[in-house]
N, C-alpha and C. Protein backbone atom coordinates (compact mmCIF):
# COMPACT_ATOMS: atom_id res chain seq x y z
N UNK A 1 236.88 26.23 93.52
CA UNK A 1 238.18 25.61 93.49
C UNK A 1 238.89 25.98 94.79
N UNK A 2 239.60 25.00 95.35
CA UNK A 2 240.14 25.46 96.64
C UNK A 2 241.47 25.49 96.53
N UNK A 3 242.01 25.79 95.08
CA UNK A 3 243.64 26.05 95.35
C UNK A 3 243.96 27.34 95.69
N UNK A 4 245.12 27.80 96.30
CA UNK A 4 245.31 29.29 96.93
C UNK A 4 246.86 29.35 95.73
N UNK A 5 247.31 30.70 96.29
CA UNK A 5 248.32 30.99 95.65
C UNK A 5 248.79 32.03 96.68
N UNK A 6 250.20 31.46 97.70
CA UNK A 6 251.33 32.10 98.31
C UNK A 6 250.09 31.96 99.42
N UNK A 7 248.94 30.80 100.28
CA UNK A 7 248.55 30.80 100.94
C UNK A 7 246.87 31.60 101.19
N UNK A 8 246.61 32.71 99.71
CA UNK A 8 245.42 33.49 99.60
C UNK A 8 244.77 33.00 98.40
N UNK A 9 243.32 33.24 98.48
CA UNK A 9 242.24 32.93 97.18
C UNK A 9 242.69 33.62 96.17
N UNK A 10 242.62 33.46 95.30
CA UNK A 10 243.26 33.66 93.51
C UNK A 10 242.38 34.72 93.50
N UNK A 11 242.51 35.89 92.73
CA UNK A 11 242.02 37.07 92.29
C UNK A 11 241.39 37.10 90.87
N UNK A 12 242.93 36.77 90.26
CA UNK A 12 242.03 36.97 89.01
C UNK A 12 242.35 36.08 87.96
N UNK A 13 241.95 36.14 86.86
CA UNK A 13 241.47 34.79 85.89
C UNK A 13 242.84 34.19 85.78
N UNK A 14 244.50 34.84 85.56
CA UNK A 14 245.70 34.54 85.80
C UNK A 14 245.93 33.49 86.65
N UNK A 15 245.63 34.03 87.83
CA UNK A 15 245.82 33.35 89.56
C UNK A 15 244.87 31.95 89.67
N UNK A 16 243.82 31.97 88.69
CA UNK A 16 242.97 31.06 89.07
C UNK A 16 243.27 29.69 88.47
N UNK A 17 243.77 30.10 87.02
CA UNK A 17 244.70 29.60 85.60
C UNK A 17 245.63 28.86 86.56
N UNK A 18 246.67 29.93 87.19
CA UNK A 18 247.56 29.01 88.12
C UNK A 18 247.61 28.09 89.35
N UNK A 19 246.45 28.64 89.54
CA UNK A 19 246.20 27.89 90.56
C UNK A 19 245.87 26.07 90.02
N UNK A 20 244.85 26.52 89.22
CA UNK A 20 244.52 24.91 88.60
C UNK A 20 245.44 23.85 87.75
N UNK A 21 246.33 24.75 87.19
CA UNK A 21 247.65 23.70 86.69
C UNK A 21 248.75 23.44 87.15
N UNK A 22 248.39 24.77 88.88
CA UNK A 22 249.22 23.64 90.01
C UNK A 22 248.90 22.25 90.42
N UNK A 23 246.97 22.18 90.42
CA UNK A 23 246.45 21.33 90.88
C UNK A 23 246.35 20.34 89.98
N UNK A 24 246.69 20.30 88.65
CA UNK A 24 246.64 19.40 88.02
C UNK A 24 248.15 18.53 88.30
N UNK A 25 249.33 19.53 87.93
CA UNK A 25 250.82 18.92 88.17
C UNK A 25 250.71 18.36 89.54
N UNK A 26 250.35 18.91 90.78
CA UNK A 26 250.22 18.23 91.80
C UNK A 26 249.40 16.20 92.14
N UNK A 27 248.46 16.58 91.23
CA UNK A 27 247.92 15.46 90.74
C UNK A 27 248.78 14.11 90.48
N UNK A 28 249.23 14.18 89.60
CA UNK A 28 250.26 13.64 88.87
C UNK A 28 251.86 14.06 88.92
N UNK A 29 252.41 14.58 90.12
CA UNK A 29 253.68 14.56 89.99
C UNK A 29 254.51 13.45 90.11
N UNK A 30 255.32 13.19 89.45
CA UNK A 30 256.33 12.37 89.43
C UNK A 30 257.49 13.22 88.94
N UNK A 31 258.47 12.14 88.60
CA UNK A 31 260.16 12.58 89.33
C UNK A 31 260.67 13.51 87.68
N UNK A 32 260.22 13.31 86.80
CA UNK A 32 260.47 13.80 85.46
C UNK A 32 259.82 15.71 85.55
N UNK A 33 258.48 15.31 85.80
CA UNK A 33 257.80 16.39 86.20
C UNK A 33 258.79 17.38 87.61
N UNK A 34 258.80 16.79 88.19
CA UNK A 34 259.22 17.58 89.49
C UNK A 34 260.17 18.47 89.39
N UNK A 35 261.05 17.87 88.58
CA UNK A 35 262.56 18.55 88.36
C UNK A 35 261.91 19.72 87.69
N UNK A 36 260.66 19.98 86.70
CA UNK A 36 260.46 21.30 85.83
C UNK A 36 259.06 21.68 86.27
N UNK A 37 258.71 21.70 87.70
CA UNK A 37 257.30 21.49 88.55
C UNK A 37 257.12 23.51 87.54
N UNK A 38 257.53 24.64 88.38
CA UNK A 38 257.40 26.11 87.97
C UNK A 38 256.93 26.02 86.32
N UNK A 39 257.86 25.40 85.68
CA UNK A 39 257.55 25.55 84.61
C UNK A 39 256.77 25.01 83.30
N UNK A 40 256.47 23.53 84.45
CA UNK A 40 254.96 22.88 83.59
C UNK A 40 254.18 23.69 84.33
N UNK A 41 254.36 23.90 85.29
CA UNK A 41 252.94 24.74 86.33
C UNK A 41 252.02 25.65 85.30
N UNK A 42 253.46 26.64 84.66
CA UNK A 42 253.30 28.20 84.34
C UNK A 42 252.83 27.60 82.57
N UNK A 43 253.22 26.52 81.91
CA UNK A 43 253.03 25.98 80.29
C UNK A 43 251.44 26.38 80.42
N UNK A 44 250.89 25.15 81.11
CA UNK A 44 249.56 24.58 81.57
C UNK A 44 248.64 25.87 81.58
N UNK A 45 249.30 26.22 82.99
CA UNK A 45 248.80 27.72 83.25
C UNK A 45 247.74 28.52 82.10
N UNK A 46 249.10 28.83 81.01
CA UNK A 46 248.89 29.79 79.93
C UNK A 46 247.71 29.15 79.07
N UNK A 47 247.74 28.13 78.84
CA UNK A 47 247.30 27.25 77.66
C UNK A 47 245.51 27.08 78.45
N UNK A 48 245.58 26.54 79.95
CA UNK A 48 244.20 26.87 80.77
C UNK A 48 243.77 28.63 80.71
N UNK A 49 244.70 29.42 80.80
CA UNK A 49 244.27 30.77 80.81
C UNK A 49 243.64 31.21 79.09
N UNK A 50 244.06 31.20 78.57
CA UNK A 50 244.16 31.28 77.28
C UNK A 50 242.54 30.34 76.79
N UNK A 51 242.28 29.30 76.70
CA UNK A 51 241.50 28.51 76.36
C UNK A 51 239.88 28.98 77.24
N UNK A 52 240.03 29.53 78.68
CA UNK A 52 239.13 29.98 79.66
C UNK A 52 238.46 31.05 79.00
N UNK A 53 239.60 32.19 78.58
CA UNK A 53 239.27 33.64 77.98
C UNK A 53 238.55 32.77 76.45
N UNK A 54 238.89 32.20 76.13
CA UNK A 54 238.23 32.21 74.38
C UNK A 54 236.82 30.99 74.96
N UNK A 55 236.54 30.50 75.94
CA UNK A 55 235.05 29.89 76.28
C UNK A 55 234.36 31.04 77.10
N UNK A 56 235.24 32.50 77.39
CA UNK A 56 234.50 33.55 78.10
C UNK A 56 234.11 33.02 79.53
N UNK A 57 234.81 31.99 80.30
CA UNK A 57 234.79 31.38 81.53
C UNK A 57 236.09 32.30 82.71
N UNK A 58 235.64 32.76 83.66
CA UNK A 58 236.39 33.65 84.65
C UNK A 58 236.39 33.05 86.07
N UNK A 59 237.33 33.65 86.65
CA UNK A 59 237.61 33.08 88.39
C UNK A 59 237.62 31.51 88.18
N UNK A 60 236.71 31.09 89.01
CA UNK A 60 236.76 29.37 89.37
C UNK A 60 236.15 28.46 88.13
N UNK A 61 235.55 29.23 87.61
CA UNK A 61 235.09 28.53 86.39
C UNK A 61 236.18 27.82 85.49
N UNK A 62 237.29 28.35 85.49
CA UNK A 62 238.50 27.62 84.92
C UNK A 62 238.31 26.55 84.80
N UNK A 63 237.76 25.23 85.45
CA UNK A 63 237.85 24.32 86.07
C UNK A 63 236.91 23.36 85.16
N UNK A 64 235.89 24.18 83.90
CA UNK A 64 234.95 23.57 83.31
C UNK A 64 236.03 23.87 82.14
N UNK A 65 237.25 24.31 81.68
CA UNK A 65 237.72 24.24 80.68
C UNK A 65 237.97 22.93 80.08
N UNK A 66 237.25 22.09 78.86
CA UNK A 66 237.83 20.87 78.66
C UNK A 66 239.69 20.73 78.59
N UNK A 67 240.36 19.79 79.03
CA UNK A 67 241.11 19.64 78.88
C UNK A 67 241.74 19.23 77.81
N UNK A 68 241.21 18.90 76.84
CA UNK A 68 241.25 18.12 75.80
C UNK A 68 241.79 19.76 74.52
N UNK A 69 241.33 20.53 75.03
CA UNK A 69 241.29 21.91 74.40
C UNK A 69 242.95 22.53 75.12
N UNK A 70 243.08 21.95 76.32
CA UNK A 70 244.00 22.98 77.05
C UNK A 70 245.38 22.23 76.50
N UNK A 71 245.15 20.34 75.83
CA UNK A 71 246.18 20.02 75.36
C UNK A 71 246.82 20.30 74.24
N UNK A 72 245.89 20.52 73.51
CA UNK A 72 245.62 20.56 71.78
C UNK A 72 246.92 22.18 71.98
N UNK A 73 246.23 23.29 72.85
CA UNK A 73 246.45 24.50 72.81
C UNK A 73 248.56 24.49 73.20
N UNK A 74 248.42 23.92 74.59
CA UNK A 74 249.75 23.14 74.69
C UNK A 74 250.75 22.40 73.53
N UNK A 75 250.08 21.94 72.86
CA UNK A 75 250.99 21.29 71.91
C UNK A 75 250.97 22.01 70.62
N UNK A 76 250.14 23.03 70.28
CA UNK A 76 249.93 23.67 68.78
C UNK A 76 250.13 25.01 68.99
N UNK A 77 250.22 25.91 70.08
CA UNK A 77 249.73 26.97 70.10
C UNK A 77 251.00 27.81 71.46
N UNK A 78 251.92 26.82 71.68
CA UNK A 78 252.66 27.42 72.96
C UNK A 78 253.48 28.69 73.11
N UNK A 79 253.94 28.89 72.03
CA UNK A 79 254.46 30.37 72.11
C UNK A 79 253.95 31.30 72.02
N UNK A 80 252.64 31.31 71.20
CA UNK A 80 251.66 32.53 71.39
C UNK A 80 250.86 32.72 72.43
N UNK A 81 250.56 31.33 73.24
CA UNK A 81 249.91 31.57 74.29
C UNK A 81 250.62 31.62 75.43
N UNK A 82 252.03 31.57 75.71
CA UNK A 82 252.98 32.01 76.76
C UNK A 82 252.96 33.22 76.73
N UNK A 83 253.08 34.24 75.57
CA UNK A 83 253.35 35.31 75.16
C UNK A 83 252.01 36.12 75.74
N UNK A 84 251.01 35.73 75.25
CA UNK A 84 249.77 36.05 75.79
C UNK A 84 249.15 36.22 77.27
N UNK A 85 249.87 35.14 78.07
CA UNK A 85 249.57 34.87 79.65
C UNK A 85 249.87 36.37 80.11
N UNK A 86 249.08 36.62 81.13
CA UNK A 86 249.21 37.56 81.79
C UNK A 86 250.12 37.78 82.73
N UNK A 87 251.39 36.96 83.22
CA UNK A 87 252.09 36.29 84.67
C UNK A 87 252.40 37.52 84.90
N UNK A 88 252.91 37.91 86.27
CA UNK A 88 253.25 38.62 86.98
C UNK A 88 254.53 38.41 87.60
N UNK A 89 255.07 39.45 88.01
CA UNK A 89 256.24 38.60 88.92
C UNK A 89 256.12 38.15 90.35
N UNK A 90 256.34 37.08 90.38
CA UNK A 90 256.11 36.03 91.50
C UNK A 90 254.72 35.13 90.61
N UNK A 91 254.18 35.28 90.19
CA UNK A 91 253.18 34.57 89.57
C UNK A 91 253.03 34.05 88.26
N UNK A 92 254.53 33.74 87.60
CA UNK A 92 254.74 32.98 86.09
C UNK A 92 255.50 33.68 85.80
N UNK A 93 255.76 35.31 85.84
CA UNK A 93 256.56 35.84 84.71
C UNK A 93 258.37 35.60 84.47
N UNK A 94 258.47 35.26 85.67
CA UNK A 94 260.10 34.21 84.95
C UNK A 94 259.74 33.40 84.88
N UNK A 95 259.35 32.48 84.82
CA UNK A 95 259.10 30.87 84.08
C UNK A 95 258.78 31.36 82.92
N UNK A 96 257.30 31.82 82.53
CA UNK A 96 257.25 32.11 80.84
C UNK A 96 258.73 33.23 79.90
N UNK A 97 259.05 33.95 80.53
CA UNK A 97 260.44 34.66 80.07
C UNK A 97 261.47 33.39 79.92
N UNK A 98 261.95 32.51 80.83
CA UNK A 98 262.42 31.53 80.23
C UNK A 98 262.14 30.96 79.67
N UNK A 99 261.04 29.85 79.28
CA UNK A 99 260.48 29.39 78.28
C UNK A 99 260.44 30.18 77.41
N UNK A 100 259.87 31.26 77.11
CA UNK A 100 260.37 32.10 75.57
C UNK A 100 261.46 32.18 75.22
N UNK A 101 262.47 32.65 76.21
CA UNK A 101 263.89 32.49 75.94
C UNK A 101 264.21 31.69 75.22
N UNK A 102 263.87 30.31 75.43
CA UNK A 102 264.24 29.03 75.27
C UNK A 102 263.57 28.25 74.36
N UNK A 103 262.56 28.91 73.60
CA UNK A 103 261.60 28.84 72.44
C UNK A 103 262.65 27.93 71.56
N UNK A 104 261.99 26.94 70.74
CA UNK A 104 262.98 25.88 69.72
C UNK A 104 264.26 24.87 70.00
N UNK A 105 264.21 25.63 71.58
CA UNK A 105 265.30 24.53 72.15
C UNK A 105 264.83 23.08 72.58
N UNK A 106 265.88 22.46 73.00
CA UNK A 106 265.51 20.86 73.68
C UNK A 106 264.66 21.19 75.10
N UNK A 107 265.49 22.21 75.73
CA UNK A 107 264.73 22.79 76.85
C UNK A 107 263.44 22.86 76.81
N UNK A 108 263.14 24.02 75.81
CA UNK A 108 261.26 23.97 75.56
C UNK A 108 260.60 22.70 75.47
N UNK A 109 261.34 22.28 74.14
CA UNK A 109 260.14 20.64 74.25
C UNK A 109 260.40 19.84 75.17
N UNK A 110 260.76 19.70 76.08
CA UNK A 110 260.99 18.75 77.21
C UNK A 110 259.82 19.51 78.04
N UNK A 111 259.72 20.44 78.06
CA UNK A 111 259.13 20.74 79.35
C UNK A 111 257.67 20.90 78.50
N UNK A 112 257.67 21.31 77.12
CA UNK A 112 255.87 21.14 76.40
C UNK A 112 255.84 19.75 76.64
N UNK A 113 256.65 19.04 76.49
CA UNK A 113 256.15 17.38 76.41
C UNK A 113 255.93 16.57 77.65
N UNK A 114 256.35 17.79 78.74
CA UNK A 114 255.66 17.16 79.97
C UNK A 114 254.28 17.71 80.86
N UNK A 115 254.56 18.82 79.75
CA UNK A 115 253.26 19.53 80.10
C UNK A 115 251.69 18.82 79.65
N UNK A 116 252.31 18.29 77.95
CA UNK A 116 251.31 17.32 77.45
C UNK A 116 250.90 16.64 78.25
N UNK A 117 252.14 15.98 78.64
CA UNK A 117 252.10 14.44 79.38
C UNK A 117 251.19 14.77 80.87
N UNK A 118 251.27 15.75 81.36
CA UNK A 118 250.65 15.30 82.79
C UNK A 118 248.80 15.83 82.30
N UNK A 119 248.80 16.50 81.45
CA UNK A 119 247.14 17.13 80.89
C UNK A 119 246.75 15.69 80.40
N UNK A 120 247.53 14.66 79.44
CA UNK A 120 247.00 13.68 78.54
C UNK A 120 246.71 12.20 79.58
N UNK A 121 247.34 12.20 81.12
CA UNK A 121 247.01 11.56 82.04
C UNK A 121 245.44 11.69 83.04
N UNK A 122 245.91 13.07 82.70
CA UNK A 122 243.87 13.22 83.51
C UNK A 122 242.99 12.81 82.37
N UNK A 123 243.30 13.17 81.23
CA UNK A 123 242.32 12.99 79.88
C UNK A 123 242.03 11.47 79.81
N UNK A 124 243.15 10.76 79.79
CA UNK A 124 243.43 9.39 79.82
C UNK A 124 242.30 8.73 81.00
N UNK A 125 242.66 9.46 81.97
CA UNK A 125 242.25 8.46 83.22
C UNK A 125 240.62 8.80 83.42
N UNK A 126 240.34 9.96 82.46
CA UNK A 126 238.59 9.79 82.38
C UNK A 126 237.99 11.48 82.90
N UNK A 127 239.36 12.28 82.86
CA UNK A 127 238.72 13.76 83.58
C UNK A 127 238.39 14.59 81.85
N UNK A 128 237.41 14.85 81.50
CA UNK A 128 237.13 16.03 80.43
C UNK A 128 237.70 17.47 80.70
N UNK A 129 237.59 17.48 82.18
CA UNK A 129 237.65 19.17 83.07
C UNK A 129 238.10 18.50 84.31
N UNK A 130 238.48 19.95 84.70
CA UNK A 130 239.44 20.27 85.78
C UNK A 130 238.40 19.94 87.49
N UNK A 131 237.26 20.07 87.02
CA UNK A 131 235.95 19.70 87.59
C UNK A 131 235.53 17.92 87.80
N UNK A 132 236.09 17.25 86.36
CA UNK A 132 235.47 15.44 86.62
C UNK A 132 236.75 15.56 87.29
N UNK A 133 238.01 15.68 86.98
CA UNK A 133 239.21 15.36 88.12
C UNK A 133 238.79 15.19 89.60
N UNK A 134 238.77 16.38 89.58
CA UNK A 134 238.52 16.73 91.30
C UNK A 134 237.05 15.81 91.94
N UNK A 135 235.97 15.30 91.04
CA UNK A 135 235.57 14.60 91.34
C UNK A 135 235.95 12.71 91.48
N UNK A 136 236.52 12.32 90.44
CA UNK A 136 237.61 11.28 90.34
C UNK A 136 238.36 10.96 91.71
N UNK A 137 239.11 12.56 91.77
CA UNK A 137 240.08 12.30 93.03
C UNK A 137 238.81 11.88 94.34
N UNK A 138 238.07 12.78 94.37
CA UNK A 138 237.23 12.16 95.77
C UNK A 138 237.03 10.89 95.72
N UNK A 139 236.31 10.41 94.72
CA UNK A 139 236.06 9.03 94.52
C UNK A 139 236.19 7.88 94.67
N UNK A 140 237.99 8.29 94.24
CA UNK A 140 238.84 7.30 94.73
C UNK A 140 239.90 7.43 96.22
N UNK A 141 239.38 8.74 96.58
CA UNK A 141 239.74 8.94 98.10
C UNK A 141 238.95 7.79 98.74
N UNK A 142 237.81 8.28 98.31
CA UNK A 142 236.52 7.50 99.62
C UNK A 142 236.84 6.37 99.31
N UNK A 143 237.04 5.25 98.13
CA UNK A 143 236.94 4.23 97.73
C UNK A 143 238.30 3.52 98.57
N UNK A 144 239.23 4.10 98.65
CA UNK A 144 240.76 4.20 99.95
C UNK A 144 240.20 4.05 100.89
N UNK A 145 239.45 5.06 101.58
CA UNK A 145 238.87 5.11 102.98
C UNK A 145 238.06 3.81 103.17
N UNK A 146 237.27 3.46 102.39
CA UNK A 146 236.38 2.08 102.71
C UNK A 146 237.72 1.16 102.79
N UNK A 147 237.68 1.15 102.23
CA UNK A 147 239.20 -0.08 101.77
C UNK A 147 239.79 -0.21 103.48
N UNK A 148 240.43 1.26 103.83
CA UNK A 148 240.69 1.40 105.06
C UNK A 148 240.25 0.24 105.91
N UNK A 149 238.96 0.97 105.77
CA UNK A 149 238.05 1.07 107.05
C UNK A 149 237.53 -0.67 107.22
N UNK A 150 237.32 -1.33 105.85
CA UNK A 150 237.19 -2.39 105.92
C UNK A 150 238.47 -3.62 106.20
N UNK A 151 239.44 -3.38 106.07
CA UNK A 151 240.90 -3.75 106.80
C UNK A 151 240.75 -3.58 108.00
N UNK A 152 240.98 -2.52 108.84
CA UNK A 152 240.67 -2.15 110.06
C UNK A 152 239.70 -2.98 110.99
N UNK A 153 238.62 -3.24 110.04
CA UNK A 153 237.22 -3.95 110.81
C UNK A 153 237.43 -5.43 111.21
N UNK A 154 238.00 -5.91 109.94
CA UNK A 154 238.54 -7.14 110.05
C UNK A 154 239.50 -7.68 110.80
N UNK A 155 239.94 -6.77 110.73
CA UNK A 155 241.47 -6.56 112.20
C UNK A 155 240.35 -6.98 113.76
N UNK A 156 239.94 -6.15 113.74
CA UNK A 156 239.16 -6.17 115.15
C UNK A 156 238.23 -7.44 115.46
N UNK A 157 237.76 -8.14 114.13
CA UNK A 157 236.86 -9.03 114.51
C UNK A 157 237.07 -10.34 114.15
């Protein structure tokens, strides 16, 4: 996985967790998302961390976690598995302290229901794991680039 965290390779199963449900929110950000980017980051996070430890998957392996598991966990399971995350400070632990704070409020479910929402868009669009994504995304990079490249050609000739 090539996401970093504060610019360095992720350490440990936490960092790696965060790293990948940066890369998922990044994926799919839009303007709903954006406004609560830290704190779908850190939902995701927990629910990928959490789901990794119970398939016994560590470091980059995160990435084979079905998603389909990391939503279910997100939508059934969020306060125990916020509670559970390992965050650090600078690395989730005020975002999940607020979100607990904020446990049963409108606050919380707005931000679980966008947490759903951006996991149930990769699921949707055909990613199982954090792994078919990142293949997807190339896919349809290159499939851009031809596109490009074949515009371009036509230009010239």
């Amino acid at each position: 996985m090539e996401g970093s965290i504060d610019g360095r390779t992720p350490m440990t199963n936490w960092e790696f967790a965060l790293s990948a449900a940066d890369e998922l929110v990044l994926w799919r950000l839009e303007a709903a998302v954006q406004d609560h980017q830290p704190d779908v980051v850190v939902f995701i996070a927990a629910a990928l961390y959490d789901r990794a430890s119970a398939a016994g998957l560590a470091g980059s392996a995160v990435i084979h976690v079905p998603l389909d598991d990391v939503l279910r966990t997100v939508r059934d399971h969020a306060a125990s598995t916020l509670e559970a995350a390992p965050a650090t400070a600078g690395l989730g632990a005020e975002q999940r302290e607020r979100l607990l704070a904020n446990f049963g409020s409108v606050a919380f479910a707005s931000v679980q229901t966008l947490a759903g929402a951006v996991i149930a868009r990769h699921v949707g669009g055909g990613a199982a794991t954090l792994a078919d994504r990142a293949k997807l995304m190339s896919a349809h990079r290159r499939a851009q680039s031809l596109k490009a490249l074949e515009r371009w050609a036509g230009d010239i000739y």
